[in-house]
Structure formats: C-alpha cells, structure tokens
N, C-alpha and C. Protein backbone atom coordinates (compact mmCIF):
# COMPACT_ATOMS: atom_id res chain seq x y z
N UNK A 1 0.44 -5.86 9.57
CA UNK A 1 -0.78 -5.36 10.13
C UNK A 1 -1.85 -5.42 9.06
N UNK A 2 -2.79 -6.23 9.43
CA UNK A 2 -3.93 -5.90 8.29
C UNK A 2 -5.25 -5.38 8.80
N UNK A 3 -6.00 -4.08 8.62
CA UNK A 3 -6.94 -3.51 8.79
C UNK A 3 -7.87 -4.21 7.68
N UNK A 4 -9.31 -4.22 7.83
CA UNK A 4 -10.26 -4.19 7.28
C UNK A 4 -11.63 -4.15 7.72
N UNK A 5 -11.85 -2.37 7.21
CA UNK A 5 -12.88 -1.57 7.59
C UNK A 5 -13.97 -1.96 6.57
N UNK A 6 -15.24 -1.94 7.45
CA UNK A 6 -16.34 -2.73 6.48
C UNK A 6 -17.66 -1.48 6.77
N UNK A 7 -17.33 -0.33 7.64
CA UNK A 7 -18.26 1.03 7.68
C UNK A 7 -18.31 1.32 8.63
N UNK A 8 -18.93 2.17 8.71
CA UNK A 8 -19.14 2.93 10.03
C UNK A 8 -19.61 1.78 11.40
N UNK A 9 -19.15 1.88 12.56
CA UNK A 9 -19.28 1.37 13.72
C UNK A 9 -18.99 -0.11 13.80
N UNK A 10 -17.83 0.06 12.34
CA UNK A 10 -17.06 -1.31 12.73
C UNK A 10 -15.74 -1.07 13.75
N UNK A 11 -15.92 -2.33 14.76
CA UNK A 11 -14.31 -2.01 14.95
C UNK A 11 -13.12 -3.39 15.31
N UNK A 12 -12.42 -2.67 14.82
CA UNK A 12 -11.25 -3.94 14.05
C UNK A 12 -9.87 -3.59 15.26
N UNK A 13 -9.58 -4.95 15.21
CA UNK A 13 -8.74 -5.54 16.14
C UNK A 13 -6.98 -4.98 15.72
N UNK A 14 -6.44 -3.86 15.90
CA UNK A 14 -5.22 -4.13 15.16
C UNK A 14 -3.80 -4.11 16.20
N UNK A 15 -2.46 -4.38 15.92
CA UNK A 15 -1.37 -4.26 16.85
C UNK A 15 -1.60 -3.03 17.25
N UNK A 16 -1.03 -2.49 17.66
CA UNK A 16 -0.41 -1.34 18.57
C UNK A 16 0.77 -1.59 19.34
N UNK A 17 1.90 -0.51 18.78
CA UNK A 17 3.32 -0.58 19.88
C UNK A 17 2.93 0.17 20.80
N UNK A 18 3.21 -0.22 21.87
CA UNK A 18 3.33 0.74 23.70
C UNK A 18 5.02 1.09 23.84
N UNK A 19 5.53 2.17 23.65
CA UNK A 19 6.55 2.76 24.33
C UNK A 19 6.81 2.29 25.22
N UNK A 20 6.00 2.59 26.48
CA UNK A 20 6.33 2.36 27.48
C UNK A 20 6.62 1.03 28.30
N UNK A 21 6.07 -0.20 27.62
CA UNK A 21 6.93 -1.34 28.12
C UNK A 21 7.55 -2.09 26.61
N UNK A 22 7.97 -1.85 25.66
CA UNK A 22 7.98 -1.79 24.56
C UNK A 22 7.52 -3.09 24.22
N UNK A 23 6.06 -3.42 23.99
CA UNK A 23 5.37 -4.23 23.33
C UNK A 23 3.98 -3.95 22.36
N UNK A 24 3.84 -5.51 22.02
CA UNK A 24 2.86 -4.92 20.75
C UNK A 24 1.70 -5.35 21.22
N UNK A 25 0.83 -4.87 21.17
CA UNK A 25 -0.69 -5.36 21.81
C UNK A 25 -1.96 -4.96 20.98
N UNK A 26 -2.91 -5.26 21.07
CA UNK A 26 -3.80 -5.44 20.16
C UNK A 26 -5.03 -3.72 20.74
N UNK A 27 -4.97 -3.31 19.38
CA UNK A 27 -5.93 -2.05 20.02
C UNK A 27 -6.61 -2.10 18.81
N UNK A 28 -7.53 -0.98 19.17
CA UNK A 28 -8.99 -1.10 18.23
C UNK A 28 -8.55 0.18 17.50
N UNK A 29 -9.54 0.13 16.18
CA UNK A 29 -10.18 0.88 15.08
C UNK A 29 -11.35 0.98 15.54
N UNK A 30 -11.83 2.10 15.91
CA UNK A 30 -13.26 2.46 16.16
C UNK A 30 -13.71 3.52 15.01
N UNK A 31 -14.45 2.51 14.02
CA UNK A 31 -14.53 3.94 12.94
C UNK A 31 -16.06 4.87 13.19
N UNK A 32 -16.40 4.52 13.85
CA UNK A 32 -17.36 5.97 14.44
C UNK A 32 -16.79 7.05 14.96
N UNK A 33 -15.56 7.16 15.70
CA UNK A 33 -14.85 8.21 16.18
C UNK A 33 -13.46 8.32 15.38
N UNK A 34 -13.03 7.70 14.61
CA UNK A 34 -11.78 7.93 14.33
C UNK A 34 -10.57 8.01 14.73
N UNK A 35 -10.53 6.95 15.80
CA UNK A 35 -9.51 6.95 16.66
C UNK A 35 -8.98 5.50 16.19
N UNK A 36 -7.63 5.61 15.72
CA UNK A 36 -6.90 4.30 15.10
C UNK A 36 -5.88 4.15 15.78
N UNK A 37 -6.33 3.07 16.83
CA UNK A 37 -5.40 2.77 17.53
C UNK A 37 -4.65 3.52 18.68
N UNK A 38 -4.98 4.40 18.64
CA UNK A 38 -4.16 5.70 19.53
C UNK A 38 -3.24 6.28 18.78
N UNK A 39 -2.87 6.40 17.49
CA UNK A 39 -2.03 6.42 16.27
C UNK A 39 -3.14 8.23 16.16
N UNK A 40 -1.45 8.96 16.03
CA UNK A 40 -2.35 10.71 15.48
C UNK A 40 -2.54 10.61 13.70
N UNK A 41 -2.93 11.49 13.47
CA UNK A 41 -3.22 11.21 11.70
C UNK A 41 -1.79 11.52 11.21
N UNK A 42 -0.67 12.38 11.93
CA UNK A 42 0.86 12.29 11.31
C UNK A 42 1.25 10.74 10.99
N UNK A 43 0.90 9.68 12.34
CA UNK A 43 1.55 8.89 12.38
C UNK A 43 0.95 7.64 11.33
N UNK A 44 -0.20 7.98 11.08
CA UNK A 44 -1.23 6.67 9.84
C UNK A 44 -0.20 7.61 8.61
N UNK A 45 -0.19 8.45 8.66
CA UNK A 45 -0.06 9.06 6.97
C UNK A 45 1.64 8.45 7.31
N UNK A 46 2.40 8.93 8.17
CA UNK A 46 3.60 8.16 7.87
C UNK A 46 4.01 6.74 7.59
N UNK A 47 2.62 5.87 8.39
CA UNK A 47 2.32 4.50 8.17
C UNK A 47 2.38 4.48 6.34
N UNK A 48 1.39 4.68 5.88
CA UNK A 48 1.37 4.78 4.89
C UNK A 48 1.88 4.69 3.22
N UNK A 49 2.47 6.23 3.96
CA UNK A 49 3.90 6.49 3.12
C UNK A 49 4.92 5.20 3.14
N UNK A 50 5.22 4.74 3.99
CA UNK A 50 6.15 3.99 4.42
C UNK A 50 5.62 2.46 3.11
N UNK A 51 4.39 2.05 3.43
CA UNK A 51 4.16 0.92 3.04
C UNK A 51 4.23 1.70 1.64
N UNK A 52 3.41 2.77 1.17
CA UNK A 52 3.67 2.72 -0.50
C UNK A 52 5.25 2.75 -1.12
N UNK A 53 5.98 3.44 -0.33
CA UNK A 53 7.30 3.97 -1.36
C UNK A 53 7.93 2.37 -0.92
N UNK A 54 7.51 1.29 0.25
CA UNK A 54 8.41 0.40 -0.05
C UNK A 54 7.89 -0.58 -1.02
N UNK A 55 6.26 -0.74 -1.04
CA UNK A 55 5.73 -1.08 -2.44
C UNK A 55 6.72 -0.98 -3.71
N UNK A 56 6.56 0.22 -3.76
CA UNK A 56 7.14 1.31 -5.23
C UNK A 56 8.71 0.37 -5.23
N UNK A 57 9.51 0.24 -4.31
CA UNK A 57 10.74 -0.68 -4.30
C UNK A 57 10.94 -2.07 -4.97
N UNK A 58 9.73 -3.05 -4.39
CA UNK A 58 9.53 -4.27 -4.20
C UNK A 58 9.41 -4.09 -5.37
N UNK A 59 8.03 -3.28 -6.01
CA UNK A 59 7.72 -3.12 -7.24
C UNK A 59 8.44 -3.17 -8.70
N UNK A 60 9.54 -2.30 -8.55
CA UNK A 60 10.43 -2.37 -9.31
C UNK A 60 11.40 -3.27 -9.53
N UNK A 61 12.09 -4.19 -8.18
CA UNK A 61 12.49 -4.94 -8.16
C UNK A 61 11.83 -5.97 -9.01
N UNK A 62 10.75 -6.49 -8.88
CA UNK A 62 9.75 -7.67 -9.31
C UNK A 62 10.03 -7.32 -11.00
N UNK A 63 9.79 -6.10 -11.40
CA UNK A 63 9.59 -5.65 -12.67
C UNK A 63 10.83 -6.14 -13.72
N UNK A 64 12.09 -5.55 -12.86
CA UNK A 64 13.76 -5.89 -13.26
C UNK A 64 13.54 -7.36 -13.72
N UNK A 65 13.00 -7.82 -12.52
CA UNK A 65 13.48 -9.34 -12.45
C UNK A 65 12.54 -10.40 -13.89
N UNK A 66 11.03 -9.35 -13.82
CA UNK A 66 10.42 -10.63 -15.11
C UNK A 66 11.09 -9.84 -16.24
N UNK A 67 11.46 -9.37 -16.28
CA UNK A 67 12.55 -8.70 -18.01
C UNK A 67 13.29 -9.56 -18.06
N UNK A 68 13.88 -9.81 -16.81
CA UNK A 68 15.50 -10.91 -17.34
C UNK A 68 14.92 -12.70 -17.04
N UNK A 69 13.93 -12.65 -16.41
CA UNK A 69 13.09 -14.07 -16.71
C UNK A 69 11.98 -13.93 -17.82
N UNK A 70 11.90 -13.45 -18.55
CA UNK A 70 10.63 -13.04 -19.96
C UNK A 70 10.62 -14.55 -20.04
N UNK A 71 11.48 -14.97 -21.26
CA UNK A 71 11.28 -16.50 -21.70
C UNK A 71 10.61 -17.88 -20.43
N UNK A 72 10.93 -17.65 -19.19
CA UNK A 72 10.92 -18.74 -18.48
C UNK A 72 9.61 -18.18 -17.62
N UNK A 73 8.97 -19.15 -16.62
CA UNK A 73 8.07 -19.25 -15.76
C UNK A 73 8.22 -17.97 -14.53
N UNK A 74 9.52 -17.89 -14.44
CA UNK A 74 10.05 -16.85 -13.42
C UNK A 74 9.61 -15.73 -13.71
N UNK A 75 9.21 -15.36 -14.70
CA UNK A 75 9.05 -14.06 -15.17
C UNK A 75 7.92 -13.80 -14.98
N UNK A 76 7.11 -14.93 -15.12
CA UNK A 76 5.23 -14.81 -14.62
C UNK A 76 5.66 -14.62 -13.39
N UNK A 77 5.58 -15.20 -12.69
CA UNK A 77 5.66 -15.14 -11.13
C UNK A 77 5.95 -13.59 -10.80
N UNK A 78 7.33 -13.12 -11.20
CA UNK A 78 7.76 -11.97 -10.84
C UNK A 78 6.45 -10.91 -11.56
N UNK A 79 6.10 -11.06 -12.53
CA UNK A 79 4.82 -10.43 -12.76
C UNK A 79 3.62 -10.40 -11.97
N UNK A 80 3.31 -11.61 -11.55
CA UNK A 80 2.18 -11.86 -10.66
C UNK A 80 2.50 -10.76 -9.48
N UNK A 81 3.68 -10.70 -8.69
CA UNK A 81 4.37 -10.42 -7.49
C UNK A 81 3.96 -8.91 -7.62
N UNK A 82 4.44 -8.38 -9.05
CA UNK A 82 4.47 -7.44 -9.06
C UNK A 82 3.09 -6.59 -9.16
N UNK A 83 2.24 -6.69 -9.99
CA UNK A 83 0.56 -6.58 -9.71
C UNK A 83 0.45 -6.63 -8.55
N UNK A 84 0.41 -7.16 -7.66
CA UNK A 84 -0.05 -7.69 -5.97
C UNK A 84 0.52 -6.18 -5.57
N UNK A 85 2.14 -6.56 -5.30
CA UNK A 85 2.16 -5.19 -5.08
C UNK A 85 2.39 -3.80 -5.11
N UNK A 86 1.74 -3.65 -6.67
CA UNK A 86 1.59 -2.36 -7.12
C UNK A 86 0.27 -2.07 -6.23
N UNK A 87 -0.97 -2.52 -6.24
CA UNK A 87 -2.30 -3.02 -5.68
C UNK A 87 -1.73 -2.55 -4.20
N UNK A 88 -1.62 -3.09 -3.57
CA UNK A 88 -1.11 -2.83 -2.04
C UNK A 88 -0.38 -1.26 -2.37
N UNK A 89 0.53 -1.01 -2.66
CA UNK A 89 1.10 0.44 -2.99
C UNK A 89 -0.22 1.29 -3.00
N UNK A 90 -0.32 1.05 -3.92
CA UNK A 90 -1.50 2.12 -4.71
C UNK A 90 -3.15 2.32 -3.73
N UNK A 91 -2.99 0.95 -3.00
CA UNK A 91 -4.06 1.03 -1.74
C UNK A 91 -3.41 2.43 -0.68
N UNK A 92 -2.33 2.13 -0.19
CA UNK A 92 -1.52 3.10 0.73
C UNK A 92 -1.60 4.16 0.35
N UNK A 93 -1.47 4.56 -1.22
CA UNK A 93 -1.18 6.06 -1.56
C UNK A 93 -2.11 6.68 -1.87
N UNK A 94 -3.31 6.10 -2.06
CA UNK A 94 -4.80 6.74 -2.35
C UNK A 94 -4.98 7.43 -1.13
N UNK A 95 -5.07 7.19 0.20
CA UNK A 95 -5.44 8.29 1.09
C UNK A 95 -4.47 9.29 1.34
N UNK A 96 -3.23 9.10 1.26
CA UNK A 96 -2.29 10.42 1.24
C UNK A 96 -2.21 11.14 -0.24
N UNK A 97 -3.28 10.86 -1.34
CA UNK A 97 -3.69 11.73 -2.37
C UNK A 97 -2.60 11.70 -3.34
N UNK A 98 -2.27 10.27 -3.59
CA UNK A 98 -1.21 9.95 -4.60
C UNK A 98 0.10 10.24 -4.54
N UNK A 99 0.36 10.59 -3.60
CA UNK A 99 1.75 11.51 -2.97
C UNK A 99 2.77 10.86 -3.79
N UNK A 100 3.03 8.96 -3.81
CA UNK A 100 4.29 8.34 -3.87
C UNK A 100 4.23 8.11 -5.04
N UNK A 101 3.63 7.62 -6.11
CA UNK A 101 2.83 7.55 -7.76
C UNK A 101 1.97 8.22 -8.12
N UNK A 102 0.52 7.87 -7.38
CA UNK A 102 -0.54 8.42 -8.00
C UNK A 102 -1.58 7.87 -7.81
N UNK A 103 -2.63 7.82 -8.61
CA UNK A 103 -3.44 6.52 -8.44
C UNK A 103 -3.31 5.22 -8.88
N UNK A 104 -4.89 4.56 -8.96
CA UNK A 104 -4.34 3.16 -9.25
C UNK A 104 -3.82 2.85 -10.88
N UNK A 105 -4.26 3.95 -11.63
CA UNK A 105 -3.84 3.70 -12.96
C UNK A 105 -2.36 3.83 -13.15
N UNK A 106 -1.48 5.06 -12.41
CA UNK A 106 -0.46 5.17 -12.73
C UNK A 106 0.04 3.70 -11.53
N UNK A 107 -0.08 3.96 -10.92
CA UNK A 107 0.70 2.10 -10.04
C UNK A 107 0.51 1.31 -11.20
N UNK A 108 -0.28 0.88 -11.75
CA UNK A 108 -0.35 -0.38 -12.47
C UNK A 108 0.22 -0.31 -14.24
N UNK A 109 0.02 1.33 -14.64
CA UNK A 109 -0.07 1.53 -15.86
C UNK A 109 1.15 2.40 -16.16
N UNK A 110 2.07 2.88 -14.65
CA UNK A 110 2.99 3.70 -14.96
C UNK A 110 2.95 4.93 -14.87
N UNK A 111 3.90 5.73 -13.97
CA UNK A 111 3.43 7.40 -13.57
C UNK A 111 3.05 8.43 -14.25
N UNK A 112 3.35 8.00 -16.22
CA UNK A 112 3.00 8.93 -16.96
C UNK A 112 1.48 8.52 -17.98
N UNK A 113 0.83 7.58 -17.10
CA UNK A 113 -0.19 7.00 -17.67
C UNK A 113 -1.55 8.18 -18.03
N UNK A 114 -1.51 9.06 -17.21
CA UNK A 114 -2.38 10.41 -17.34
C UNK A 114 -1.87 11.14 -18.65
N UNK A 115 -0.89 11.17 -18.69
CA UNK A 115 -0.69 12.17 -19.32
C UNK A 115 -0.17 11.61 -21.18
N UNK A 116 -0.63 10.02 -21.12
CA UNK A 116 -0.28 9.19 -22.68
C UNK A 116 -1.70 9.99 -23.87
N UNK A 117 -1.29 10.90 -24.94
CA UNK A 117 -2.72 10.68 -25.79
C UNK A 117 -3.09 9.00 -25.83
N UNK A 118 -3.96 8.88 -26.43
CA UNK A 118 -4.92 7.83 -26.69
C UNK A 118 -4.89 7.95 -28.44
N UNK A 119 -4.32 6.95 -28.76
CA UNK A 119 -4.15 6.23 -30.64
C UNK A 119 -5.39 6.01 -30.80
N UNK A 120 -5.51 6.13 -32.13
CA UNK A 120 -6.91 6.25 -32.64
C UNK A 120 -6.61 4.68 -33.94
C-alpha cells in the first residue's frame, strides 16, 4: 500500500479490505476529514506498528548479512537494503511516537544514539 499525502484536501486512492465479500478495493484518504479509508485510528496505528517492527526485522537481517559480506559487493547492497529500510521503519514509527526504536536518528544511528556523549 503506498499513501502519499501532499496537504490538506488531498485525496489519495488507497486498497481497502471489505469483510464482507472478502476483497480489496480501492478507497480514499480524505485528509480534510480524516477518514482513512474507513480504517479507525486503532487500526492505522496497528498498520503501522506492523510495518515498523517488520522493518526493525528486515533491518537487522540486512545488517547480519553486510558483516559477513564486508569484503565483497554483497555487503554494499545489504547496506543499501538496509538504509531503505530503516527509512521506511522509522517513517511508520514517527506517528506512533517512536514506540518500535525511536526516531529517525536512532533507526539509522542505533537505539542508544540519544543517549552517546559527543568526543571532543
């Protein structure tokens, strides 16, 4: 699903599941009223959650993997992979108020990045 809100009295095209005949169909973001999709604010924040902590997964995975590719090309890549989606994570967890890391510094810089003094 990709949203992209550009301000007030935009409105964006996104899936929507229907229960009731179980399909996916296209419903709106109306950001003048705040109605996403027919989605309650439990169910965006569980959206959410969902995409950061599996970020936070992928993430680590990617991370494992350029350590044991360092020397070779693989290891960029898995680096590249991994930036992307720390970025995507750290997009998700900014509106549920850092819940799964933090912000974008700790996604990218590591969960104890707040709290490193600074070398002089």
């Amino acid at each position: 699903m990709a949203v992209f809100i550009h301000g007030k009295g935009d409105t964006t095209a996104l899936p929507v599941y229907h229960s009731q005949n179980r399909s996916l169909k296209m419903g709106t973001f109306d950001s003048t009223n705040g109605d996403f999709a027919g989605l309650t604010t439990a169910q965006v924040k569980t959206v959410l959650s969902a995409i950061a902590t599996q970020a936070l997964t992928i993430s680590q995975v990617c991370s494992a993997h350029a350590m044991e590719h360092d020397a070779d090309e693989m290891g960029n890549v898995f680096r590249t992979l991994e930036m992307m989606v720390s970025t995507l994570g750290s997009l998700a967890d900014r509106p549920l108020g850092g819940g799964c890391v933090g912000d974008v510094a700790a996604w990218h810089c590591g969960p104890n990045f707040a709290t490193v003094e600074h070398y002089r």
